[in-house]
Protein backbone atom coordinates (compact mmCIF):
# COMPACT_ATOMS: atom_id res chain seq x y z
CA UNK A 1 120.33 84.58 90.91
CA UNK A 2 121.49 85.21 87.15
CA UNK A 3 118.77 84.65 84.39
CA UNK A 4 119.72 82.66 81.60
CA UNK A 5 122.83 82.01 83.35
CA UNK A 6 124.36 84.74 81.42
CA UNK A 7 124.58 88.60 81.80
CA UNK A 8 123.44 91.04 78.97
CA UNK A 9 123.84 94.14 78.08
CA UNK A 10 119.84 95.06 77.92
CA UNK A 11 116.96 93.09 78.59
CA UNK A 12 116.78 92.70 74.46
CA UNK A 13 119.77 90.78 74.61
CA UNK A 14 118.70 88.53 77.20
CA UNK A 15 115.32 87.58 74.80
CA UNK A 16 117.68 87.75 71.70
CA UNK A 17 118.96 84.92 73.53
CA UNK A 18 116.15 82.52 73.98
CA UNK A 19 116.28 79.58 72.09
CA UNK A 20 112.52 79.89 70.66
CA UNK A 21 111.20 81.31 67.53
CA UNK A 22 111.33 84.59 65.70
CA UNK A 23 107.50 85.24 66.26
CA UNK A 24 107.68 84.90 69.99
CA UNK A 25 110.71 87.18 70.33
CA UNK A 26 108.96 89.77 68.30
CA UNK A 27 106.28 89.36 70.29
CA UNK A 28 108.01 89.60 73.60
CA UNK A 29 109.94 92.73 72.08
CA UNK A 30 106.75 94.79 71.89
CA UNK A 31 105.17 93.97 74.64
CA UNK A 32 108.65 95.32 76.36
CA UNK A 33 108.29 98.51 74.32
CA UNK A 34 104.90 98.75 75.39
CA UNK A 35 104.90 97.55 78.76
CA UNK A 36 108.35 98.95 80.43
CA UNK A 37 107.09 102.41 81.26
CA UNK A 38 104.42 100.66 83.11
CA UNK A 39 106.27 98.12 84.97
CA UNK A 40 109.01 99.83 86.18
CA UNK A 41 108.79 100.39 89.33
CA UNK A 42 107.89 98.25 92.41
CA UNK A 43 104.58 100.15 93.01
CA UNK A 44 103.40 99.71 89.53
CA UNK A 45 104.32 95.64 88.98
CA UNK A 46 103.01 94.74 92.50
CA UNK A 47 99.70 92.83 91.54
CA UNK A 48 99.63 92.94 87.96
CA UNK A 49 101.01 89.44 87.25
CA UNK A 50 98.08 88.01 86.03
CA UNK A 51 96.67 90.73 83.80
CA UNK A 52 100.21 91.23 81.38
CA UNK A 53 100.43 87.49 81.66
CA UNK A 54 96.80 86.48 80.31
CA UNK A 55 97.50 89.65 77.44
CA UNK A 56 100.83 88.82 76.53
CA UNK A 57 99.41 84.87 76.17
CA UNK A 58 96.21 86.38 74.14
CA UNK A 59 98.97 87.85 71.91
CA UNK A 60 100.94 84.66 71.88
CA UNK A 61 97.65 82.33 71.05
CA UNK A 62 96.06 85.37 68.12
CA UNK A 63 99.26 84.29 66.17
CA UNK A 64 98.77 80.51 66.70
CA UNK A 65 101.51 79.99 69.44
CA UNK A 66 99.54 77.75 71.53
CA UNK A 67 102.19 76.02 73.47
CA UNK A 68 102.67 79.26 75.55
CA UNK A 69 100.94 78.62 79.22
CA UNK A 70 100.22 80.78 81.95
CA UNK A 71 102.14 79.20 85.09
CA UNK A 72 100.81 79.74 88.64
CA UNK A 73 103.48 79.86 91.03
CA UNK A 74 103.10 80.18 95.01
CA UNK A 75 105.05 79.71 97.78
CA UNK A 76 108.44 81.29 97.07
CA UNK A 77 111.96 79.44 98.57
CA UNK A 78 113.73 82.03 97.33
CA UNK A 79 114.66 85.25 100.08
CA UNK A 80 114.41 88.88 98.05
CA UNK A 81 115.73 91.52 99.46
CA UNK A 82 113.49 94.14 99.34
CA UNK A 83 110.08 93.25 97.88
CA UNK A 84 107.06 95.63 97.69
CA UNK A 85 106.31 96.34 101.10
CA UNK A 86 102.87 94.89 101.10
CA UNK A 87 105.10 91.30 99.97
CA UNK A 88 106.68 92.23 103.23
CA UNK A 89 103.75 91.77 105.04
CA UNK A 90 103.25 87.83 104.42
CA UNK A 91 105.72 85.06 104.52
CA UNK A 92 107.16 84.32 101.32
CA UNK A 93 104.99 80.73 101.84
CA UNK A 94 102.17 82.66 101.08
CA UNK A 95 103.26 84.78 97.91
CA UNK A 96 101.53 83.91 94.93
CA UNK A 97 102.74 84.54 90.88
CA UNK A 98 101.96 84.51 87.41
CA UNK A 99 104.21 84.05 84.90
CA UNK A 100 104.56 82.88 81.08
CA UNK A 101 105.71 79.67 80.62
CA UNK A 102 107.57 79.95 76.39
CA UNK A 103 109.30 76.26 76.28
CA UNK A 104 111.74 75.85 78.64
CA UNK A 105 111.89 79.64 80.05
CA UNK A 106 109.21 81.66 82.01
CA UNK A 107 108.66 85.47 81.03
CA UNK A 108 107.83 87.77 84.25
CA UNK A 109 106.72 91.39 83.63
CA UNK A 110 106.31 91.97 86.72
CA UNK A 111 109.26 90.60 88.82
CA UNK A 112 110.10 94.02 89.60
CA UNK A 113 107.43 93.58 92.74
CA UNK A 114 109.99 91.17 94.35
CA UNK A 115 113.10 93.47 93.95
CA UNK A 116 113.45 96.69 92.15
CA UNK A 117 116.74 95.25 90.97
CA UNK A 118 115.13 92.99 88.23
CA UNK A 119 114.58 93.21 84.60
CA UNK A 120 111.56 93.95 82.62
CA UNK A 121 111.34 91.15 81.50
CA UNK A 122 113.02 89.22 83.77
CA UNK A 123 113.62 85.67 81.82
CA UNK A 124 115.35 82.45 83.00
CA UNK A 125 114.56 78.72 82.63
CA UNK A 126 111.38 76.79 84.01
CA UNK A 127 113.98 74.89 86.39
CA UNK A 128 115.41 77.98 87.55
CA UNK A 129 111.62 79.04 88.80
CA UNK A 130 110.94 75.58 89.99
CA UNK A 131 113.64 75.76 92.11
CA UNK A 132 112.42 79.25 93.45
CA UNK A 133 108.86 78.81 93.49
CA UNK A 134 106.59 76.08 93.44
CA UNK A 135 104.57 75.77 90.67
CA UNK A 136 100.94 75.31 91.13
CA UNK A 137 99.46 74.99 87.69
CA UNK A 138 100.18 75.47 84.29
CA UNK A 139 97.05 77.54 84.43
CA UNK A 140 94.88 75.43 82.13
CA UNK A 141 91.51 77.15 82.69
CA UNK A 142 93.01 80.91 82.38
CA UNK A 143 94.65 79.64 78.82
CA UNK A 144 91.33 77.85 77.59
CA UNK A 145 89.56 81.55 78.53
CA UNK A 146 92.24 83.50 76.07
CA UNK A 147 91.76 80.94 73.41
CA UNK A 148 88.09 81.32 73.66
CA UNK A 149 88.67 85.20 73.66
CA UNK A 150 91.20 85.13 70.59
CA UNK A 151 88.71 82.41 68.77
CA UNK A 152 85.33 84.89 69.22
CA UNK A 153 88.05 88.02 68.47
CA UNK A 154 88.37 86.21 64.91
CA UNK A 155 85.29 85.64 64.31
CA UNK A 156 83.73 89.43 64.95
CA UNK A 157 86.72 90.20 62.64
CA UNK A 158 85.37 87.75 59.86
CA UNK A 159 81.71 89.11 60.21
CA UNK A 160 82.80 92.99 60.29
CA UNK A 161 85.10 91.95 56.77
């Protein structure tokens, strides 16, 4: 499957791309920088969904974006050739995701667990997931929890002015 329906040159390109604003590219471009070392490999992505997900949305929601959700997706249609090889272990029915959900495209850090093969950031549209995965949940209560944790961030940084 192509993301964005178009191949790039670098995974910068690809979120160059993305028809959203200048804030939430920026945004994405750091947490690239910061998080590609990490994520590279299959053995470092493989259960880390959630954790990049919620930080890169706590970054999103500190600079007001709130329209950025944290989608839970499960039971994956889609066959990948060589997934981490505790994936291996369970039927794709049974996998379980988290992803950013940025308009109409989903931002996965970690979709290097799947297949080594992938981008970090591996980027494509919300239809393109929903016809890999099915999506549980944009993940409502996760979301309220960052807000809450950007909100009380705030306000320490108001009382320590």
């Amino acid at each position: 499957m192509k993301h964005l329906k178009t191949v790039y040159a670098t995974e910068d390109d690809s979120i160059k791309a993305m028809n959203i604003d200048s804030v939430s590219k920026s945004l994405i471009l750091a947490f690239r920088a910061r998080y590609l070392s990490i994520f590279n490999s299959q053995e470092t992505a493989y259960n880390k969904c959630k954790f990049v997900s919620y930080e890169l949305l706590k970054a999103f929601q500190a600079q007001g974006l709130d329209s950025v959700k944290l989608v839970h997706i499960e039971d994956c249609k889609r066959e990948f050739e060589r997934p981490h090889p505790k994936w291996q272990k369970e039927p794709f029915k049974e996998w379980t995701h988290y992803v950013l959900r940025i308009d109409k495209y989903y931002v996965d850090f970690t979709a290097k667990q799947f297949d080594e093969s992938l981008p970090v950031p591996t980027i494509g549209l919300i239809s393109e997931l929903k016809r890999d995965w099915k999506i549980v949940e944009d993940d409502d209560f996760i979301t309220s929890i960052a807000t809450q944790f950007v909100n009380m961030e705030s306000s320490n940084a108001a009382v320590n002015v």
